[in-house]
Structures are given as structure tokens and as C-alpha cells.
C-alpha atoms as a PDB file:
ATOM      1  CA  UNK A   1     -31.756  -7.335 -60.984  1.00  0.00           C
ATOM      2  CA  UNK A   2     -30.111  -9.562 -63.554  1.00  0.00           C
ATOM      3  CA  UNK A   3     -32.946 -11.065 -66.001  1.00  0.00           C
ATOM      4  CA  UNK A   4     -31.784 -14.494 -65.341  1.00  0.00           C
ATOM      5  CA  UNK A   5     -31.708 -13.840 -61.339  1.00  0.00           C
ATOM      6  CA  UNK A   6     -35.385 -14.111 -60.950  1.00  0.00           C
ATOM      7  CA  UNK A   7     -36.721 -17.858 -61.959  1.00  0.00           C
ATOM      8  CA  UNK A   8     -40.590 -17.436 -60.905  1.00  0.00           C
ATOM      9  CA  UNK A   9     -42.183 -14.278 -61.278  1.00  0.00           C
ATOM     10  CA  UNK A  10     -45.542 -15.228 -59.689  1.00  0.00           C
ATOM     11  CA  UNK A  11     -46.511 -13.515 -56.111  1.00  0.00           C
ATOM     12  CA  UNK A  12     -43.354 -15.447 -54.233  1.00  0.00           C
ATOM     13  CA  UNK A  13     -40.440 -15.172 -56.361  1.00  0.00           C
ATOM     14  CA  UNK A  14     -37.706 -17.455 -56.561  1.00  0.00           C
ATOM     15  CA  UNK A  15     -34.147 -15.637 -56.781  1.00  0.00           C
ATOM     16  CA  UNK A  16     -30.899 -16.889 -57.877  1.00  0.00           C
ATOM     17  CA  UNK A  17     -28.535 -15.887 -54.954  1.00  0.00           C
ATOM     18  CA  UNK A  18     -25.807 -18.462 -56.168  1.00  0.00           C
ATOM     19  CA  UNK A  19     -24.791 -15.974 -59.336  1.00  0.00           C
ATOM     20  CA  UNK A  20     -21.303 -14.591 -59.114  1.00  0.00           C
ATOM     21  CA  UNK A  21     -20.137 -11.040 -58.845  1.00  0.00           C
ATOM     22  CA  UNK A  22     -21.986  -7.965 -58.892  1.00  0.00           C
ATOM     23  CA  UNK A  23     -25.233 -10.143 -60.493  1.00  0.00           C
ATOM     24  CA  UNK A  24     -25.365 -12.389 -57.312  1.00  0.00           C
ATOM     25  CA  UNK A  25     -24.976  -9.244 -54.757  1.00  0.00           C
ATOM     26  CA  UNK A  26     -28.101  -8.068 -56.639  1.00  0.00           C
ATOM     27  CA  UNK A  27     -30.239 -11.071 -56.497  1.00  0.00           C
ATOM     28  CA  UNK A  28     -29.282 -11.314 -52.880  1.00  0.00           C
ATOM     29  CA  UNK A  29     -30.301  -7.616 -52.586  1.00  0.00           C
ATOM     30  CA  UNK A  30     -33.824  -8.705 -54.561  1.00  0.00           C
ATOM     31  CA  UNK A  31     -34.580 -11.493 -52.207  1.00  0.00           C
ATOM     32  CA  UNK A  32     -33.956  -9.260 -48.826  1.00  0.00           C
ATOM     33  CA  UNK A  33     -36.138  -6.410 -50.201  1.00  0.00           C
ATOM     34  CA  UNK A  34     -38.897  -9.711 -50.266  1.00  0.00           C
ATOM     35  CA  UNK A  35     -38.261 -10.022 -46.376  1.00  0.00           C
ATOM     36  CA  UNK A  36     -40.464  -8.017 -44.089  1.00  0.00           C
ATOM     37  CA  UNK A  37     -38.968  -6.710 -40.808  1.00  0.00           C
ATOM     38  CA  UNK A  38     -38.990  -9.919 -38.931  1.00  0.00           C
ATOM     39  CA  UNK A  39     -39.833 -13.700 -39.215  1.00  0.00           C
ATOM     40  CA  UNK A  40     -37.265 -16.389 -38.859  1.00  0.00           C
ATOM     41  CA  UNK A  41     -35.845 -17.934 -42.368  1.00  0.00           C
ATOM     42  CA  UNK A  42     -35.998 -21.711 -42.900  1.00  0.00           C
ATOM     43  CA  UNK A  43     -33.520 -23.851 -44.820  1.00  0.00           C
ATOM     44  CA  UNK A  44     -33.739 -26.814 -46.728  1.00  0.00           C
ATOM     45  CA  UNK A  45     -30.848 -29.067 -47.641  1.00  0.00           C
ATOM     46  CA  UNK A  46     -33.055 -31.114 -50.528  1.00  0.00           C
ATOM     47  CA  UNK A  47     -32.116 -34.448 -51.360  1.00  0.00           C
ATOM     48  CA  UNK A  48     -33.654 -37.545 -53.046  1.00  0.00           C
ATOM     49  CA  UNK A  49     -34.027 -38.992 -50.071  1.00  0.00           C
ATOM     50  CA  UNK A  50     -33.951 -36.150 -47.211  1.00  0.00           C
ATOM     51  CA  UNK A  51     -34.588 -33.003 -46.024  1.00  0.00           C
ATOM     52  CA  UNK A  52     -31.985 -31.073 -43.718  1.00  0.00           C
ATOM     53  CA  UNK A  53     -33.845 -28.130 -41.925  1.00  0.00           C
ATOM     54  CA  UNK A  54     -32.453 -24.991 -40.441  1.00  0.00           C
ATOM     55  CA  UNK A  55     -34.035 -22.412 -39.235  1.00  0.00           C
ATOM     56  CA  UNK A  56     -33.620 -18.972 -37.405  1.00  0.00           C
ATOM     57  CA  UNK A  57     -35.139 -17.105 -34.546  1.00  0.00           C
ATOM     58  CA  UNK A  58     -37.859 -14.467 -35.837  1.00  0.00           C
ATOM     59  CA  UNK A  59     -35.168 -11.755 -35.850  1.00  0.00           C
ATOM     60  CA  UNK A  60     -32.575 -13.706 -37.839  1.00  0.00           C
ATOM     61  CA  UNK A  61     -29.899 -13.105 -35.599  1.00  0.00           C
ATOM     62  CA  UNK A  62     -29.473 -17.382 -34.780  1.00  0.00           C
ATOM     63  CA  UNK A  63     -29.233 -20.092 -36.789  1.00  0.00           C
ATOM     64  CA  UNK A  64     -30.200 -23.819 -35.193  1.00  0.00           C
ATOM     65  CA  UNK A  65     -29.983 -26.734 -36.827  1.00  0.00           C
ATOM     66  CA  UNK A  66     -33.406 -28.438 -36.669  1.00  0.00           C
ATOM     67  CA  UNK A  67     -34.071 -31.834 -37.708  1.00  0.00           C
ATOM     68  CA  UNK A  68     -33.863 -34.184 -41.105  1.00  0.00           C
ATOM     69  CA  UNK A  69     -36.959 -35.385 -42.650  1.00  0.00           C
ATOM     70  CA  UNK A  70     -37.141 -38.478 -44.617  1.00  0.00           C
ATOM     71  CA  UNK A  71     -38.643 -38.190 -47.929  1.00  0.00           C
ATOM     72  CA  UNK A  72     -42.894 -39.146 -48.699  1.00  0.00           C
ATOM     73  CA  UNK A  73     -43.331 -37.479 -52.020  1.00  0.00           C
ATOM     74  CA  UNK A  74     -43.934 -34.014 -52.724  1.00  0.00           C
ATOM     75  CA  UNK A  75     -47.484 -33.748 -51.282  1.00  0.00           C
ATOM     76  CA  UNK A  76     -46.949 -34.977 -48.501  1.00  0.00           C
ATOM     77  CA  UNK A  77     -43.522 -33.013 -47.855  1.00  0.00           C
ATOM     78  CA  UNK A  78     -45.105 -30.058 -48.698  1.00  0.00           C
ATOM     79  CA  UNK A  79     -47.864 -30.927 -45.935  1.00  0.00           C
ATOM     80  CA  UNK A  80     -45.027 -31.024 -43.383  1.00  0.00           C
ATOM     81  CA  UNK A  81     -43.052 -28.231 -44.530  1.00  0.00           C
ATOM     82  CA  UNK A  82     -46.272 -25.962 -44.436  1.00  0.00           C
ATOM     83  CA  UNK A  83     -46.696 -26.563 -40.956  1.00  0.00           C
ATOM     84  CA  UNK A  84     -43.508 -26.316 -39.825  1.00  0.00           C
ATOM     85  CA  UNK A  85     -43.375 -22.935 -41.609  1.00  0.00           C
ATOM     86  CA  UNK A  86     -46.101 -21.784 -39.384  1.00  0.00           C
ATOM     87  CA  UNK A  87     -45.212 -23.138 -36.345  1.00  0.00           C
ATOM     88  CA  UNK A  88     -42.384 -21.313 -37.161  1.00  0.00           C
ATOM     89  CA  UNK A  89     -43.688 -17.784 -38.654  1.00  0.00           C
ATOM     90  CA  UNK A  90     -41.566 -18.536 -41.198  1.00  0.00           C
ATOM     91  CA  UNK A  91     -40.938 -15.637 -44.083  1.00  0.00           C
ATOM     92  CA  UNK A  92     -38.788 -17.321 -46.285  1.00  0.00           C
ATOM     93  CA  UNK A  93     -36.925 -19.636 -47.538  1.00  0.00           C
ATOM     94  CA  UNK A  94     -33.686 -20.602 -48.006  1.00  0.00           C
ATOM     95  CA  UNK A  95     -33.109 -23.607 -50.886  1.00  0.00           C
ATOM     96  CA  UNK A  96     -29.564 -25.488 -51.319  1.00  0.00           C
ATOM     97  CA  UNK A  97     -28.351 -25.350 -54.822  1.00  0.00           C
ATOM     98  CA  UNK A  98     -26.215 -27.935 -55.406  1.00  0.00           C
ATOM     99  CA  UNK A  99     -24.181 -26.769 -58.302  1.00  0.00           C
ATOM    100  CA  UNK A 100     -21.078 -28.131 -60.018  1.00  0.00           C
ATOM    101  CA  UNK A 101     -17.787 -27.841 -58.517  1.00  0.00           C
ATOM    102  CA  UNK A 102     -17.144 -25.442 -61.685  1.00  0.00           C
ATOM    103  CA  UNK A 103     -19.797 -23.211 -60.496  1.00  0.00           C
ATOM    104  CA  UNK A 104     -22.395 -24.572 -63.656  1.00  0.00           C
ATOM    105  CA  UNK A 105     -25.598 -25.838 -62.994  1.00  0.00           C
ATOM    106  CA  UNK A 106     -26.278 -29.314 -63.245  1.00  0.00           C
ATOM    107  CA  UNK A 107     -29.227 -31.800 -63.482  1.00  0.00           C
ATOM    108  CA  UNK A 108     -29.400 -32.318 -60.004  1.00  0.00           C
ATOM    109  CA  UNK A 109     -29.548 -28.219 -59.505  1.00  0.00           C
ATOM    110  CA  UNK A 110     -31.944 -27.851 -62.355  1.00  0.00           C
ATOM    111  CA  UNK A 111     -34.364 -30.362 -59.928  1.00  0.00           C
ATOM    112  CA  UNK A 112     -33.959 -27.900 -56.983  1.00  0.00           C
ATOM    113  CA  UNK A 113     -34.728 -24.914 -59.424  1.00  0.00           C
ATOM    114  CA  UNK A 114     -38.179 -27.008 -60.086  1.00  0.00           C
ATOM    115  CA  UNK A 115     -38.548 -27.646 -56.524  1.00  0.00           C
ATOM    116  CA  UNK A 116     -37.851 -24.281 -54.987  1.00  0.00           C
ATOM    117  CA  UNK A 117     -40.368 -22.824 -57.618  1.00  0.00           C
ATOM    118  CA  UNK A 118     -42.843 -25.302 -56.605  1.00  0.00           C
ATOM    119  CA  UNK A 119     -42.247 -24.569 -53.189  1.00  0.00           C
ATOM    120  CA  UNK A 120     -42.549 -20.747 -53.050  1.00  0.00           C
ATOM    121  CA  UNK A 121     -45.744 -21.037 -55.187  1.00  0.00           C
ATOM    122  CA  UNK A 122     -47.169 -23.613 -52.789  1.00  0.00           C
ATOM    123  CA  UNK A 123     -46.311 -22.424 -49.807  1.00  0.00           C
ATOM    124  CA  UNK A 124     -46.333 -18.476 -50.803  1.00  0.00           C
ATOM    125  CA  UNK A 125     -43.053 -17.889 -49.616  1.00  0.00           C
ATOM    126  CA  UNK A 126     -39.979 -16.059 -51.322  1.00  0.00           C
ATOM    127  CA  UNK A 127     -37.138 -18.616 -51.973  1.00  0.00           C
ATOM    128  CA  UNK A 128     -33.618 -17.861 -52.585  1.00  0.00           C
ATOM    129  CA  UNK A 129     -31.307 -20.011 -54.396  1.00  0.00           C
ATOM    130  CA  UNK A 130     -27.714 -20.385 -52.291  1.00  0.00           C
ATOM    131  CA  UNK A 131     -24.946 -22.215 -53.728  1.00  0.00           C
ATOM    132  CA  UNK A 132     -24.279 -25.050 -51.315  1.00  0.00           C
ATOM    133  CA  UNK A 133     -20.913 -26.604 -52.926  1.00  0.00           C
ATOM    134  CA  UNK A 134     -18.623 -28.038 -49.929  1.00  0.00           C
ATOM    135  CA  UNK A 135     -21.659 -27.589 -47.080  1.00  0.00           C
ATOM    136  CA  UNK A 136     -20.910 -31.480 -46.465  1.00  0.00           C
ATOM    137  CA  UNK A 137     -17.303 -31.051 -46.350  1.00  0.00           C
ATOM    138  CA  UNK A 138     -17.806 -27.733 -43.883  1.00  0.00           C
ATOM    139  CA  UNK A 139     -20.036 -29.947 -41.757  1.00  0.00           C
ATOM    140  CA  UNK A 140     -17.385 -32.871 -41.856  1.00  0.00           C
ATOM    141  CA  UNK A 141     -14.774 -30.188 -41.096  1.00  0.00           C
ATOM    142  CA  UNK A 142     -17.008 -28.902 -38.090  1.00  0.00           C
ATOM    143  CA  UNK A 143     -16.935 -31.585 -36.263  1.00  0.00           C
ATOM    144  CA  UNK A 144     -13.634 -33.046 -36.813  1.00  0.00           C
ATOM    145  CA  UNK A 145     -12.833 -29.378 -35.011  1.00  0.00           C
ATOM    146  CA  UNK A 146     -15.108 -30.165 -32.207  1.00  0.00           C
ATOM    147  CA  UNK A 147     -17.561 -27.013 -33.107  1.00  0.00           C
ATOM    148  CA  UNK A 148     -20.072 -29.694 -33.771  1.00  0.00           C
ATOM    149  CA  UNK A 149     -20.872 -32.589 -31.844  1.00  0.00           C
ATOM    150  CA  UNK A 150     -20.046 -35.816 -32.951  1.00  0.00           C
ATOM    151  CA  UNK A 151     -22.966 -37.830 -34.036  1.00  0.00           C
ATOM    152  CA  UNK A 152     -23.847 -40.826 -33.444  1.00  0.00           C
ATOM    153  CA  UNK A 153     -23.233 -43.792 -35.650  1.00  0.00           C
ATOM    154  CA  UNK A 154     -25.521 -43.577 -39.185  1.00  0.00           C
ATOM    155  CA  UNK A 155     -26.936 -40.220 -38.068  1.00  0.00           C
ATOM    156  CA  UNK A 156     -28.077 -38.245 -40.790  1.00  0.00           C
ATOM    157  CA  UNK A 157     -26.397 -34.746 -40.884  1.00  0.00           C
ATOM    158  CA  UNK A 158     -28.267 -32.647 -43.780  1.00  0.00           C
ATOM    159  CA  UNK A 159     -29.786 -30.517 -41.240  1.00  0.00           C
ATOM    160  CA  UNK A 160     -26.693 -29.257 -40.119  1.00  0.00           C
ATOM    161  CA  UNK A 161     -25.935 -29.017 -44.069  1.00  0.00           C
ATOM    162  CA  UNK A 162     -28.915 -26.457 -43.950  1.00  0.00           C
ATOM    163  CA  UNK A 163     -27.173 -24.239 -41.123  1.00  0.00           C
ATOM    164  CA  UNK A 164     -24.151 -23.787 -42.760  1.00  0.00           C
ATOM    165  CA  UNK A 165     -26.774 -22.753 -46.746  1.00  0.00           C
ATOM    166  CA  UNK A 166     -28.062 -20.466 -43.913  1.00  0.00           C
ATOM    167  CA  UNK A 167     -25.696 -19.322 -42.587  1.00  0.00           C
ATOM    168  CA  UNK A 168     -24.117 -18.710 -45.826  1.00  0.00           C
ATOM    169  CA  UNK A 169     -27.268 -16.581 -47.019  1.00  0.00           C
ATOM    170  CA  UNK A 170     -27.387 -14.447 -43.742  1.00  0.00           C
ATOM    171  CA  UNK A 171     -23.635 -13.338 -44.268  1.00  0.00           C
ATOM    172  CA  UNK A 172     -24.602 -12.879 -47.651  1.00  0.00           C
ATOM    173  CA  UNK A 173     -27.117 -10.322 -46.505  1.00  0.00           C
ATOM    174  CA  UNK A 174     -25.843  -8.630 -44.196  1.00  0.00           C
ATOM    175  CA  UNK A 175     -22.469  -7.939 -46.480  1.00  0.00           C
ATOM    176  CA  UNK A 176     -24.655  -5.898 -48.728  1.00  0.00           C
ATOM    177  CA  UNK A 177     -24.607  -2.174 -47.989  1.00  0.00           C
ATOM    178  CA  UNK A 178     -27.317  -0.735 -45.872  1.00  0.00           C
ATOM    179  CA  UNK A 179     -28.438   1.726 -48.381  1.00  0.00           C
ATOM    180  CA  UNK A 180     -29.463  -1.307 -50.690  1.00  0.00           C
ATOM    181  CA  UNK A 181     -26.705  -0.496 -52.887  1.00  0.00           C
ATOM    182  CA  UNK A 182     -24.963  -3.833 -54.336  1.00  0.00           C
ATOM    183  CA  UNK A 183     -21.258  -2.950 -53.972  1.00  0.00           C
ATOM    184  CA  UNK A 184     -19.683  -2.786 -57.646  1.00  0.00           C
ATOM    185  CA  UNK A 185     -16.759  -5.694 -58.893  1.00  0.00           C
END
């Protein structure tokens, strides 16, 4: 794995999936090999203000949209995500990195790279790091199509943000080769 992939080394890492190329295939590959057999994945579409949740069933095979949490400080988040991740049996996580549109990371990534590290070490989880540029705009697109339904005036939509950094990370996974070999550029 890249030497840059990996941002917290302590028992629940937290790995860079939003790297490019034969780097990010790697980290992706890092963060399943975390994963045991089963135990759904939750994800968390961070904002100042919000949390968008997302989870799957225990054998990752469904993604639902959960529910948007207003912000009460990190303690007190951190309460609520812990016991959401076990009324879950939650395994891992799933963090939004909300990168430039040119692919660099910004300040407001650089806060989610603090966050998710203080999240996996609080909560014991592995985290992985998906790039989440456009989510909102796939969301928007969504249900302009009709695939999601339309909500209702001044609803908040970052939990359906979270499916689609799910969903994202699951197809990232399961394009990796089942011998564990990252496919080359």
C-alpha cells in the first residue's frame, strides 16, 4: 500500500480510497482486507452543520439511505454515532472526502482527514476515505430522473449524499480482483 494511503496507523486505520490509479485500487484493497466476513458499512456525508447517514445490510449487498443528523459537537456526535454503529453491527466506515474539483485536497478535506481519524480511533472502526466530488449533483440528478423521490420542501438530503459515497465504495470493492490483486494502470 502506498505510504501516503494509510493516514492513522493505530488499531483502526484510516485509508485513503480517494487516490487515483493503481495507488487508490490498493488502498481500497487495504481497507477491504480490514473488513471481516460480514457487518453492514455505515456512511457519513460530514458537514459543518450535518450528518448524512447510509448504511448497508450486514452482508453489504444494499445500500439505504438512513437519516441526517444535525450537528451537537463532536462528543456528543460521537455519542450518537456509537450507538447507531451498534444498533447496526456496524464494521466500518465509510467517510466523504470532499476534495477539489481538480482532484487536490483542500481545507475542508483536510477537516474530514482529522475527523475520520478521530472517528476510527474513537469508535474502533476502520474508515476509508471516498472521494465524494458531484454526490450532490448525482443526488440532484436522481431525482430530477424520478429514481429518488422528491422531497419535500427544505428537506435535508445529505443522507442520500451518503448512499451514493457508499455506493461508490462498494463498486469500488467489488471491481478489485478476487485474488486481492489491484489490477495494474
Amino acid at each position: 500500500m502506498p505510504a501516503d494511503a494509510t493516514l492513522n496507523e493505530r488499531r483502526a486505520p484510516v485509508i485513503d480510497g480517494s487516490l487515483s490509479g493503481a495507488a487508490g485500487r490498493a488502498a481500497v484493497l487495504a481497507f477491504r482486507r480490514t473488513l471481516p466476513e460480514t457487518g453492514s458499512l455505515l456512511a457519513l456525508d460530514l458537514s459543518r452543520r450535518r450528518i448524512g447517514l447510509a448504511g448497508t445490510d450486514v452482508g453489504r449487498s444494499m445500500v439505504t439511505p438512513l437519516l441526517t443528523l444535525e450537528r451537537r459537537g463532536m462528543v456528543a456526535d460521537i455519542e450518537r454515532l456509537s450507538a447507531i454503529c451498534g444498533e447496526r453491527r456496524v464494521a466500518a466506515l465509510i467517510i466523504g472526502l470532499p476534495l477539489d474539483l481538480d482532484g487536490r485536497a483542500g481545507p475542508m478535506a483536510r477537516t474530514m482527514q482529522g475527523w475520520a481519524r478521530h472517528l476510527a480511533a474513537a469508535l474502533d472502526l476502520p474508515v476509508l476515505l471516498q472521494d465524494e466530488r458531484l454526490t450532490t449533483a448525482a443526488v440532484s440528478q436522481a431525482i430530477e430522473e424520478g429514481r429518488l423521490s422528491t422531497p419535500k420542501p427544505g428537506a435535508q438530503l445529505d443522507h442520500y449524499a451518503a448512499a451514493v459515497i457508499l455506493e461508490d465504495a462498494l463498486r469500488a470493492m467489488r471491481e478489485l480482483p478476487s485474488n486481492g490483486a489491484p489490477a495494474a494502470d
